[in-house]
C-alpha atoms as a PDB file:
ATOM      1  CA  UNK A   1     103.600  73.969 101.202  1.00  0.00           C
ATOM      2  CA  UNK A   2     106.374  74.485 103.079  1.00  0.00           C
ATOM      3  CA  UNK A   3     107.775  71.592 102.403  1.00  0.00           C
ATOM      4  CA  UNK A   4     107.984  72.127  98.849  1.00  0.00           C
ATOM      5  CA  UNK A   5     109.324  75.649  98.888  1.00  0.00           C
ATOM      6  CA  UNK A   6     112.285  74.395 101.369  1.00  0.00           C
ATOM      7  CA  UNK A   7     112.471  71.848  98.107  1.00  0.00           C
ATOM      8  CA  UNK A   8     113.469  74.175  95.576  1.00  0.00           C
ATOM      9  CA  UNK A   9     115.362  76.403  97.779  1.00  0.00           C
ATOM     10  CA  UNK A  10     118.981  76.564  96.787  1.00  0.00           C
ATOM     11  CA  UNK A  11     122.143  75.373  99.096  1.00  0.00           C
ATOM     12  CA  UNK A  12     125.530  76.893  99.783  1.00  0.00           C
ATOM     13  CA  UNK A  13     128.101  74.817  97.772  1.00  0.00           C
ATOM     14  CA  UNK A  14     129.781  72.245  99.877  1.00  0.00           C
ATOM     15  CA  UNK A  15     133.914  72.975 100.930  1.00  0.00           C
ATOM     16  CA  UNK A  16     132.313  76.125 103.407  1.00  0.00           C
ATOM     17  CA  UNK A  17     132.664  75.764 107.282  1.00  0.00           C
ATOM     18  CA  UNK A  18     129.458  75.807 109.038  1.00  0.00           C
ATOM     19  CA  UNK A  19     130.161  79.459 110.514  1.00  0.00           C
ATOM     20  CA  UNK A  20     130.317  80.276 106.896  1.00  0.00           C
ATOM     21  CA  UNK A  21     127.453  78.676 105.441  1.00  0.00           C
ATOM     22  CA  UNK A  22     125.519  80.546 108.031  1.00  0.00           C
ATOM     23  CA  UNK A  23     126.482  83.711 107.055  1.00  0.00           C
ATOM     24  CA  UNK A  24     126.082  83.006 103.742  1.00  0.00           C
ATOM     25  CA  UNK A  25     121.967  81.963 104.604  1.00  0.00           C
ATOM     26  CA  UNK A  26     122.195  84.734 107.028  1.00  0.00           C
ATOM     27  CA  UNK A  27     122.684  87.800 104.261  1.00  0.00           C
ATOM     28  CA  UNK A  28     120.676  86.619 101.565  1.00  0.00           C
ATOM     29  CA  UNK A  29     117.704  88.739 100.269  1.00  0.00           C
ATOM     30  CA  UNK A  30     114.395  87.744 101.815  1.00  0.00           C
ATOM     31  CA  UNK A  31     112.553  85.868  99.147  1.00  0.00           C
ATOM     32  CA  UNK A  32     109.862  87.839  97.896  1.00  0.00           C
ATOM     33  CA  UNK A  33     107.398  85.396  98.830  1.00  0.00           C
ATOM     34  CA  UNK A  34     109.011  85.668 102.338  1.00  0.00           C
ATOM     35  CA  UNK A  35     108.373  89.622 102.520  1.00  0.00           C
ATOM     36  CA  UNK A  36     104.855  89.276 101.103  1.00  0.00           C
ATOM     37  CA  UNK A  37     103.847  86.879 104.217  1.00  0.00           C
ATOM     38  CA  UNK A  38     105.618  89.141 106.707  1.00  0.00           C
ATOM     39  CA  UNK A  39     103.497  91.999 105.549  1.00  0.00           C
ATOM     40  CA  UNK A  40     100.505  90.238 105.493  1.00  0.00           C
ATOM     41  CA  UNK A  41     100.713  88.895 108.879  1.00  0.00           C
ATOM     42  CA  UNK A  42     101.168  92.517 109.787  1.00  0.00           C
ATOM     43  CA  UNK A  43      98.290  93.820 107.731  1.00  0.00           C
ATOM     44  CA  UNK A  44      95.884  90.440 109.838  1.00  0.00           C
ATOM     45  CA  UNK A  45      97.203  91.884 112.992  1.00  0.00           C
ATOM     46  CA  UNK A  46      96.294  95.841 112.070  1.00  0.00           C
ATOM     47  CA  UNK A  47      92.740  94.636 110.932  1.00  0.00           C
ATOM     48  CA  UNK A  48      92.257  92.887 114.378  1.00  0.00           C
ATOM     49  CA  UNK A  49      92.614  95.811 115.950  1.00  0.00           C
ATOM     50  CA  UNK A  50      90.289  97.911 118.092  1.00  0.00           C
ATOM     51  CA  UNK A  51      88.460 101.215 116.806  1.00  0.00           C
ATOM     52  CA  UNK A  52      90.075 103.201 119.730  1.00  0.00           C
ATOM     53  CA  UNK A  53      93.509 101.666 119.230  1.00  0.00           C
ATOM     54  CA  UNK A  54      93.246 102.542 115.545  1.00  0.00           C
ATOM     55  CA  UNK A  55      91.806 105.918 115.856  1.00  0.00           C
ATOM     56  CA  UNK A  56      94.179 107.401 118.464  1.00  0.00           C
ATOM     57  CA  UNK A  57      97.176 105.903 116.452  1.00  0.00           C
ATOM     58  CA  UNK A  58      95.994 107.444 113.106  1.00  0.00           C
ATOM     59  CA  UNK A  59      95.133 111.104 114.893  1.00  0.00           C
ATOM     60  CA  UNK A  60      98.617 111.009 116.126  1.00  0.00           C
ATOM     61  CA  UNK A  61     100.201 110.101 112.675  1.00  0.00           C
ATOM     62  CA  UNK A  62      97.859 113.165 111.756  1.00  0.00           C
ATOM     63  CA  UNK A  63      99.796 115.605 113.685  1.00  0.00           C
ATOM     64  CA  UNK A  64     103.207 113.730 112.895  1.00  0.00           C
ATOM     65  CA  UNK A  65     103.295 114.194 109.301  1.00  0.00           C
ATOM     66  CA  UNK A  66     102.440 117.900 109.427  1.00  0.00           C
ATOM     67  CA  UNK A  67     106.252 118.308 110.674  1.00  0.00           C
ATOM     68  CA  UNK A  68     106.895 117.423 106.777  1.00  0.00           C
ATOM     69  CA  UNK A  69     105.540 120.835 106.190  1.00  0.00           C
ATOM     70  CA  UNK A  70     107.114 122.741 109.170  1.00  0.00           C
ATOM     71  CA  UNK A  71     110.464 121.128 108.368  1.00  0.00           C
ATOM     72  CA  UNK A  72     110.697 121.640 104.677  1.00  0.00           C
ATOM     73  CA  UNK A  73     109.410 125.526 105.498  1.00  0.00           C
ATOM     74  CA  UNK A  74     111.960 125.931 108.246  1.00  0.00           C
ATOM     75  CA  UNK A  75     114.624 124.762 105.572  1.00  0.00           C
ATOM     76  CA  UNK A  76     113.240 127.245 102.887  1.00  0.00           C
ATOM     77  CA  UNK A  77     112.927 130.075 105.092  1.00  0.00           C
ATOM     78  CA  UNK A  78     116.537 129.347 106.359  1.00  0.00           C
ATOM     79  CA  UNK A  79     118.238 128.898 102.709  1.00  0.00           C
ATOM     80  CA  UNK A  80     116.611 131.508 100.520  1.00  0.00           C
ATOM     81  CA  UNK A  81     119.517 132.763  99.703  1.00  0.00           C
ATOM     82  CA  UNK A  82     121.722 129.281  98.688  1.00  0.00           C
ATOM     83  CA  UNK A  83     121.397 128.199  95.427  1.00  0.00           C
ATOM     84  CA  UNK A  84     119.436 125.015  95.002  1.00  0.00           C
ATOM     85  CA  UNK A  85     117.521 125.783  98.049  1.00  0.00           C
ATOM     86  CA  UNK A  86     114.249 123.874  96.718  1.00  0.00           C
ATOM     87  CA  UNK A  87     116.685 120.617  96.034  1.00  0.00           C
ATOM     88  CA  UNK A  88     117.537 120.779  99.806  1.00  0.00           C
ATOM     89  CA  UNK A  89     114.557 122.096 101.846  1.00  0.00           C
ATOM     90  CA  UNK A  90     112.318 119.186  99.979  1.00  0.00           C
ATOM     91  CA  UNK A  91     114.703 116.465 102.544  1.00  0.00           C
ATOM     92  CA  UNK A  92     112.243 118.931 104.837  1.00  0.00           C
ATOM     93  CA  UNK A  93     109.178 116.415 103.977  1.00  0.00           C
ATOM     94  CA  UNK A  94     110.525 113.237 105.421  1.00  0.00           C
ATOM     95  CA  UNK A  95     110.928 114.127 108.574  1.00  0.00           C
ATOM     96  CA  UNK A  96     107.210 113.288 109.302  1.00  0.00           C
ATOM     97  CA  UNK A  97     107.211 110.241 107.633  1.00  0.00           C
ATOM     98  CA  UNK A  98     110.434 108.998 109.802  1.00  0.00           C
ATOM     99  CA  UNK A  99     108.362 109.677 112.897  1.00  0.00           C
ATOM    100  CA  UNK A 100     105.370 107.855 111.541  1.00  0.00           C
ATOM    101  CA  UNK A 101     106.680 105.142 110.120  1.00  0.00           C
ATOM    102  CA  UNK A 102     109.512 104.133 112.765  1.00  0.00           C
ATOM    103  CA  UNK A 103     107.001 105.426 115.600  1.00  0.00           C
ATOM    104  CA  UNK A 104     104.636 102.838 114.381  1.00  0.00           C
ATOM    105  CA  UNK A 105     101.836 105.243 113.744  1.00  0.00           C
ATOM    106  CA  UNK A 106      98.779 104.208 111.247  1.00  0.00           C
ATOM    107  CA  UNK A 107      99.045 106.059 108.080  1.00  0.00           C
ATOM    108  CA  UNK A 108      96.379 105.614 105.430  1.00  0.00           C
ATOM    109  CA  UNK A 109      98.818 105.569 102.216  1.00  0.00           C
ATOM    110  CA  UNK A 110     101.033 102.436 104.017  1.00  0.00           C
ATOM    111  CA  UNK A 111      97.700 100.493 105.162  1.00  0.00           C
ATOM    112  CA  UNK A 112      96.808 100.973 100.903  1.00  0.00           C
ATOM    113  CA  UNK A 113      98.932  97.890 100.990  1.00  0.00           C
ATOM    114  CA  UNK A 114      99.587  96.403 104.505  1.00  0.00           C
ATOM    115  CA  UNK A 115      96.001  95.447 104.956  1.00  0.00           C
ATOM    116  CA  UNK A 116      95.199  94.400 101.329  1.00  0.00           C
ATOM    117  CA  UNK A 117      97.552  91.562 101.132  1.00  0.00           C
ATOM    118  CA  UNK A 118      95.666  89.807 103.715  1.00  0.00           C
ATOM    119  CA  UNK A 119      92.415  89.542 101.371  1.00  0.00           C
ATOM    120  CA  UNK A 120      94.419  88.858  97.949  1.00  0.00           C
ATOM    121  CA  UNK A 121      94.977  85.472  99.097  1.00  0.00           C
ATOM    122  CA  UNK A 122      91.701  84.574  99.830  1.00  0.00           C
ATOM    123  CA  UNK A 123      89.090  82.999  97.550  1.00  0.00           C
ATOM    124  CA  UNK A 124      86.230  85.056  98.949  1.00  0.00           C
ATOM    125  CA  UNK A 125      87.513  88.060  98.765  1.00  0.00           C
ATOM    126  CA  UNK A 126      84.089  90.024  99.636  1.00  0.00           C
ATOM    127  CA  UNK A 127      84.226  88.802 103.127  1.00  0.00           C
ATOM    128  CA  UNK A 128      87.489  90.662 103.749  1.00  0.00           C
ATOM    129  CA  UNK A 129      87.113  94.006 101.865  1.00  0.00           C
ATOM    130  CA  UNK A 130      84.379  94.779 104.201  1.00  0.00           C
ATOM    131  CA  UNK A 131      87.298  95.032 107.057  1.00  0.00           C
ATOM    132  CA  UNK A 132      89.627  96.873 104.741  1.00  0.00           C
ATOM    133  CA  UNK A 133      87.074  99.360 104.372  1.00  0.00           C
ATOM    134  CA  UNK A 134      86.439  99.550 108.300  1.00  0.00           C
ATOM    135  CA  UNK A 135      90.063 100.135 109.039  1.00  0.00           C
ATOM    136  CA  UNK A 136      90.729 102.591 105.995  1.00  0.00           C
ATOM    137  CA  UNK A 137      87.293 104.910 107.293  1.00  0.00           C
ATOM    138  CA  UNK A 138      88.936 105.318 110.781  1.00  0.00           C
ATOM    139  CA  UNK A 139      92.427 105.451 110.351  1.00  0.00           C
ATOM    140  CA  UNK A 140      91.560 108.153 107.076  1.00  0.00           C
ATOM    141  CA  UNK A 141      88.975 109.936 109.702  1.00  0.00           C
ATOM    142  CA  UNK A 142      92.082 110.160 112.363  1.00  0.00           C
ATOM    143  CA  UNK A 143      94.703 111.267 110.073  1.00  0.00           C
ATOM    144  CA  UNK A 144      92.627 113.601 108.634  1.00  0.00           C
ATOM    145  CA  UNK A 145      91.737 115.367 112.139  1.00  0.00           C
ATOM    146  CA  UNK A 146      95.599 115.395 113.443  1.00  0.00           C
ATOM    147  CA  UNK A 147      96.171 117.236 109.759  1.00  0.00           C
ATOM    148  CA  UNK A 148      93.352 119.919 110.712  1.00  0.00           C
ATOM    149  CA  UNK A 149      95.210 120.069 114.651  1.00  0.00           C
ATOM    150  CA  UNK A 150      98.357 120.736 113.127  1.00  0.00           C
ATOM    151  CA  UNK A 151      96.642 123.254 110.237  1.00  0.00           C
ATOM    152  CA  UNK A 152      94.948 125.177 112.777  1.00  0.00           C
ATOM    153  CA  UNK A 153      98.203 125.495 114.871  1.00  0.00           C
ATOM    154  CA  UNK A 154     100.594 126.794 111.655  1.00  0.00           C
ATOM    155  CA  UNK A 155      97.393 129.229 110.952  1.00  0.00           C
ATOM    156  CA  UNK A 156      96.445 130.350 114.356  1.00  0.00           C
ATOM    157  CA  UNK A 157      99.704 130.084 116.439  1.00  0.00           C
ATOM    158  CA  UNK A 158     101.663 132.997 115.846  1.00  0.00           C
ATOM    159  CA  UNK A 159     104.968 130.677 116.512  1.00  0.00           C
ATOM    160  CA  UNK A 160     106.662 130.938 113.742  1.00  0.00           C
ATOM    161  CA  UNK A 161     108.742 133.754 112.051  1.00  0.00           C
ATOM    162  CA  UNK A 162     106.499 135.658 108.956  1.00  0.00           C
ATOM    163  CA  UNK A 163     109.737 134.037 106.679  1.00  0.00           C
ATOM    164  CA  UNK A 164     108.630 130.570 107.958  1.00  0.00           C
ATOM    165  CA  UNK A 165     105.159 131.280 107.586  1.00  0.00           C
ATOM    166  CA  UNK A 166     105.393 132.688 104.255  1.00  0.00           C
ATOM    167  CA  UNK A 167     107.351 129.702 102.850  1.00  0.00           C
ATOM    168  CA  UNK A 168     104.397 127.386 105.084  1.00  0.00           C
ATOM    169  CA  UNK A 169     101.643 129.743 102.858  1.00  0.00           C
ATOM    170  CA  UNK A 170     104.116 129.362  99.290  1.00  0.00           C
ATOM    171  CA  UNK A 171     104.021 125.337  99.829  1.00  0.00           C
ATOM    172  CA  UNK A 172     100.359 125.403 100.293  1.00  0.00           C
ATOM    173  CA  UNK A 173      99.764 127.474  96.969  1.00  0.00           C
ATOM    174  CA  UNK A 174     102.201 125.019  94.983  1.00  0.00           C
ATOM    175  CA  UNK A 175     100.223 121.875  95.916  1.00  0.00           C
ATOM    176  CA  UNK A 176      97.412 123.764  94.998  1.00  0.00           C
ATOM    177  CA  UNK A 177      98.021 125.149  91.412  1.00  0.00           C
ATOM    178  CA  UNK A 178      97.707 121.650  90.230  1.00  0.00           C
ATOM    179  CA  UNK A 179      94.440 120.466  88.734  1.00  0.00           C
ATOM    180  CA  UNK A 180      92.675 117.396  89.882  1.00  0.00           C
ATOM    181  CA  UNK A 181      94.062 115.138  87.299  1.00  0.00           C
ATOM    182  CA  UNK A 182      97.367 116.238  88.098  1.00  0.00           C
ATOM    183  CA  UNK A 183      96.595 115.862  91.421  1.00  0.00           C
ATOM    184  CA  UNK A 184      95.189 112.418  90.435  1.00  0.00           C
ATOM    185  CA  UNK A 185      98.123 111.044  88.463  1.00  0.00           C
ATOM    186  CA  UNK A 186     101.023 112.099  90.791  1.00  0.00           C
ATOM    187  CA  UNK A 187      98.856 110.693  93.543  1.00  0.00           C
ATOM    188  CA  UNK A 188      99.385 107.100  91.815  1.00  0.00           C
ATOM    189  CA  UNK A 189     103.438 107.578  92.066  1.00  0.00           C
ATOM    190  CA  UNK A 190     103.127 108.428  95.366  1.00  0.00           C
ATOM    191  CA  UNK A 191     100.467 105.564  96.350  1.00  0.00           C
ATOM    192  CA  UNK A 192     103.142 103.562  94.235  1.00  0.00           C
ATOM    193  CA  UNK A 193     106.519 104.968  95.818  1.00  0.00           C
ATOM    194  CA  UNK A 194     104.611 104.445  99.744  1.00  0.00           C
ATOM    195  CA  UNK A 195     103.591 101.285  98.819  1.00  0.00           C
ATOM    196  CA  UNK A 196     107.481  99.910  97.494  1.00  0.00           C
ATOM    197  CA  UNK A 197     108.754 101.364 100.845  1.00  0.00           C
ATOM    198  CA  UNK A 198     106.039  99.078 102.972  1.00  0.00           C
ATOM    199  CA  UNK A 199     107.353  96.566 100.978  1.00  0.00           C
ATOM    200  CA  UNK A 200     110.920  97.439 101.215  1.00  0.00           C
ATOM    201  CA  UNK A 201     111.328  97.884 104.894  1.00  0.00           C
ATOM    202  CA  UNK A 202     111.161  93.858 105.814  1.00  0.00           C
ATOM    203  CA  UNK A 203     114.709  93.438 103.943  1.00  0.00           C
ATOM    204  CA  UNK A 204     115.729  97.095 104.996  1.00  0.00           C
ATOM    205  CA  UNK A 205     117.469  96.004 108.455  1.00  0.00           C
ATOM    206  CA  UNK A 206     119.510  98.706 110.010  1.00  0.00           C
ATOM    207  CA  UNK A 207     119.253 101.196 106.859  1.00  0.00           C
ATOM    208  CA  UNK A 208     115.276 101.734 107.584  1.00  0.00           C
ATOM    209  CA  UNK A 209     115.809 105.330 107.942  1.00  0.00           C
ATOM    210  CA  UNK A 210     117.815 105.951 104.994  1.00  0.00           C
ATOM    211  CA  UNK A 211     115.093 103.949 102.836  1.00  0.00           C
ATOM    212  CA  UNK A 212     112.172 106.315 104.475  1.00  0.00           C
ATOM    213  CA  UNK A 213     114.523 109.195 103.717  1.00  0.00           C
ATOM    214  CA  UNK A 214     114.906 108.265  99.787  1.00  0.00           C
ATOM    215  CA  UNK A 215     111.485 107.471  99.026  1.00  0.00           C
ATOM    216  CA  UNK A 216     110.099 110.466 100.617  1.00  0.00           C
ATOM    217  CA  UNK A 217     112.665 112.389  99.648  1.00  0.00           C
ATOM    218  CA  UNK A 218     111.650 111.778  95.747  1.00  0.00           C
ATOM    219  CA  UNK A 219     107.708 112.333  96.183  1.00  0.00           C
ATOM    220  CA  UNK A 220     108.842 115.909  97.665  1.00  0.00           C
ATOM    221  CA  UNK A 221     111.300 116.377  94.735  1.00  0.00           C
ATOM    222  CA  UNK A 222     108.735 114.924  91.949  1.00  0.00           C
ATOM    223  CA  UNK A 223     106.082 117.374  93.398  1.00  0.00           C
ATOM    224  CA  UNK A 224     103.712 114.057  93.870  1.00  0.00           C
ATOM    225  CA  UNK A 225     100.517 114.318  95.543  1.00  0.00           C
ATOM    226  CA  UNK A 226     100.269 112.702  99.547  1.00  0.00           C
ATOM    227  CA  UNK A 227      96.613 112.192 100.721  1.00  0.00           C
ATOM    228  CA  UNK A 228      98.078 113.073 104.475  1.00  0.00           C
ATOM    229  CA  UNK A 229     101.141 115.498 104.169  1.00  0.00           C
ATOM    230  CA  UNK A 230      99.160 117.117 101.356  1.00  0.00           C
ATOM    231  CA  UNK A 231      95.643 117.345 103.814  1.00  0.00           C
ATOM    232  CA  UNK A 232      98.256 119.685 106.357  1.00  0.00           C
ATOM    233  CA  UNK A 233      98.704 122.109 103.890  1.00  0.00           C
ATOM    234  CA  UNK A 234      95.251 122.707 101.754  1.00  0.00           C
ATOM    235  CA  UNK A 235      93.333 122.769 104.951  1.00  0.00           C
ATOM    236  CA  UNK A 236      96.286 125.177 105.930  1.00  0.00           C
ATOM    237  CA  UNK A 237      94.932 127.129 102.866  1.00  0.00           C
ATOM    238  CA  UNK A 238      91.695 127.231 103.797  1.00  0.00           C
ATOM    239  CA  UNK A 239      92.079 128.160 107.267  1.00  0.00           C
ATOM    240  CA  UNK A 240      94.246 131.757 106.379  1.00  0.00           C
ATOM    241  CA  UNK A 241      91.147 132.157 103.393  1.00  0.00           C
ATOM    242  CA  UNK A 242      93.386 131.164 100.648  1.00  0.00           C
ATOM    243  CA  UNK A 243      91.054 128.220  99.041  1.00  0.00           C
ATOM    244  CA  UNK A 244      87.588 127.274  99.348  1.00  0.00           C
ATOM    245  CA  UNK A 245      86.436 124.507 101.573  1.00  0.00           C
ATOM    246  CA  UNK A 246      85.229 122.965  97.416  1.00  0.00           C
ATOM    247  CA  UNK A 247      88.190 123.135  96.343  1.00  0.00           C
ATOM    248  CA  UNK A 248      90.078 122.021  98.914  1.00  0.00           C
ATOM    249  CA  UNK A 249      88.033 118.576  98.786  1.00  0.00           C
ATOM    250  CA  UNK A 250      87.251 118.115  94.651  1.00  0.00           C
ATOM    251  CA  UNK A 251      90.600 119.844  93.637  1.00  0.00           C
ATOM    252  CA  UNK A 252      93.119 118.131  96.297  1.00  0.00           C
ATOM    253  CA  UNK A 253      91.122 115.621  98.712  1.00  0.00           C
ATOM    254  CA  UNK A 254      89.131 113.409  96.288  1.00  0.00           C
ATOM    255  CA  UNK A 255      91.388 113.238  93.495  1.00  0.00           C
ATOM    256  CA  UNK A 256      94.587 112.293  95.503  1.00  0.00           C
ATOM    257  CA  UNK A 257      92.654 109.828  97.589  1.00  0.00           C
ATOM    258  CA  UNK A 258      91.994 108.322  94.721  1.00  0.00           C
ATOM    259  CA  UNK A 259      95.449 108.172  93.217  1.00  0.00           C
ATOM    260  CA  UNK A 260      96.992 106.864  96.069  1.00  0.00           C
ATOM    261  CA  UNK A 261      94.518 104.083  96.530  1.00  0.00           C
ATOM    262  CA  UNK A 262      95.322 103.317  92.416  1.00  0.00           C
ATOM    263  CA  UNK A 263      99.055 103.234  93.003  1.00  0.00           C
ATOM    264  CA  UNK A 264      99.309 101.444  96.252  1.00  0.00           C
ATOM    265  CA  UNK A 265      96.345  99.014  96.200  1.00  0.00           C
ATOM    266  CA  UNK A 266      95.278  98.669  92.440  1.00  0.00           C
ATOM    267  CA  UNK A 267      98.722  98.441  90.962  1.00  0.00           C
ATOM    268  CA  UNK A 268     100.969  97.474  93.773  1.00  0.00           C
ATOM    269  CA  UNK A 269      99.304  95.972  95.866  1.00  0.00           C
ATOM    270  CA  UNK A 270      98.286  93.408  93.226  1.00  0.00           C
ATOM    271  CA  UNK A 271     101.347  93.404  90.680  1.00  0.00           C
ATOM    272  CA  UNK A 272     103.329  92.489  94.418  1.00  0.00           C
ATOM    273  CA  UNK A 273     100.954  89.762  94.798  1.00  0.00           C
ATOM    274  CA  UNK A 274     101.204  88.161  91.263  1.00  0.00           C
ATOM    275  CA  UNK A 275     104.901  87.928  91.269  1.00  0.00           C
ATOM    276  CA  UNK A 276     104.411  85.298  94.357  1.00  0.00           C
ATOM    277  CA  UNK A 277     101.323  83.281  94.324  1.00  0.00           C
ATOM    278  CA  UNK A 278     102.613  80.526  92.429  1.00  0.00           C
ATOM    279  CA  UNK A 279     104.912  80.361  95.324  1.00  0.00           C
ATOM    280  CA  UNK A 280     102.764  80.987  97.590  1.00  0.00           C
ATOM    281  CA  UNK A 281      99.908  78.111  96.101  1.00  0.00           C
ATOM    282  CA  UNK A 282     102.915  75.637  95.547  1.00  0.00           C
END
């Protein structure tokens, strides 16, 4: 196979030096056949791992992302009076996802992709969802129980100023005016948005944190629904009495789950591995 891909690959025209033929090779895009394999190597390697290793890294990415809300409430509080002020605080919600993502930290909505790639290739693809499943149960479970950490300390702590905390309690209430199918179809463009940056950070180099920035940056601004970041603030909710415990799981939880899983693994996930499988099979 490799062989025959090196084949059909395409050569610098001759009259360059060899210094420049190398650069040329050098700062082409990865192939998307070639980004495919790197994630799927990682998403073999994440499936391999121990429960503990899992679990531990997942709690922590928990707690991470609820600095999405924190820091897009410490912007709101802080620019009340600017015109705009939504526009800018909404930058607020990447801030978790930097530290997850460039900490290395397992987040359910990337592994919605990471670790399917590895069965889409295979002919027996029964045999592999079973470990999918395994992997997406505890690293769900452990980013779930950092989000209810991190609730209980915004709820319980007394830290922050009552302008932070009422902007923590306003972001709460806006995720949870929507209905479950709206919570349901934004939760696709966000499974689909997560997904494109998994799949973007291979080529990404040394611009990885303005990449996390942008997409993250546009599921705040679309108002699309996050499994994770979303968990911090309706079990927020329901800790100050806000929502009920029912509607925090059938109107929010299930719903978005669900999305997300649809964007990132259903559509992404698969439409990624279609463009590349005759590659991959020649």
């Amino acid at each position: 196979m490799a062989s025959t891909a090196s084949a059909k690959e395409p050569k610098p025209q001759e009259g360059l030096t060899r210094e420049e033929t190398k650069s040329v090779k050098e700062r082409r895009r990865l192939r998307a056949a070639v980004v495919y394999e790197i994630i799927r190597l990682e998403g073999e390697a994440e499936l391999r791992r121990k429960f503990s290793a899992l679990w531990w890294s997942a709690l922590a990415a928990g707690l991470s992302i609820g600095f999405s809300v924190v820091s897009q409430a410490l912007l709101e509080a802080n620019l009340k009076d600017i015109a705009g002020m939504p526009v800018i605080a909404d930058l607020g919600y990447s801030v978790g996802f930097l530290m997850v993502i460039l900490a290395r930290q397992q987040l359910f909505t990337e592994n919605t992709l990471t670790v399917v790639l590895p069965i889409t290739a295979q002919k027996d693809w029964r045999a592999g969802i079973w470990r999918v499943l395994r992997l997406w149960g505890i690293v769900l479970a452990g980013n779930v129980v950092g989000c209810f950490f991190f609730a209980a300390f915004l709820a319980y702590s007394g830290v922050f100023a009552p302008e932070t905390q009422a902007a923590i309690t306003d972001i709460g209430k806006h995720l949870m005016a929507n209905t479950p199918t709206e919570m349901f179809m934004k939760g696709i463009l966000a499974g689909w948005l997560i997904a494109a940056l998994v799949w973007m950070l291979p080529s990404a180099e040394s611009s990885e944190f303005f990449i996390i920035i942008l997409i993250t940056y546009i599921i705040a601004l679309g108002d699309f629904t996050h499994i994770i970041a979303g968990s911090v603030e309706a079990i927020y909710m329901f800790l100050i009495g806000e929502e009920s415990l029912l509607r925090v799981i059938g109107t929010f939880f299930v719903p978005t789950l669900l999305g997300n899983v649809a964007g990132g693994t259903v559509l992404f996930a698969l439409v990624s591995y279609a463009q590349v499988r005759e590659e991959l099979e020649g």
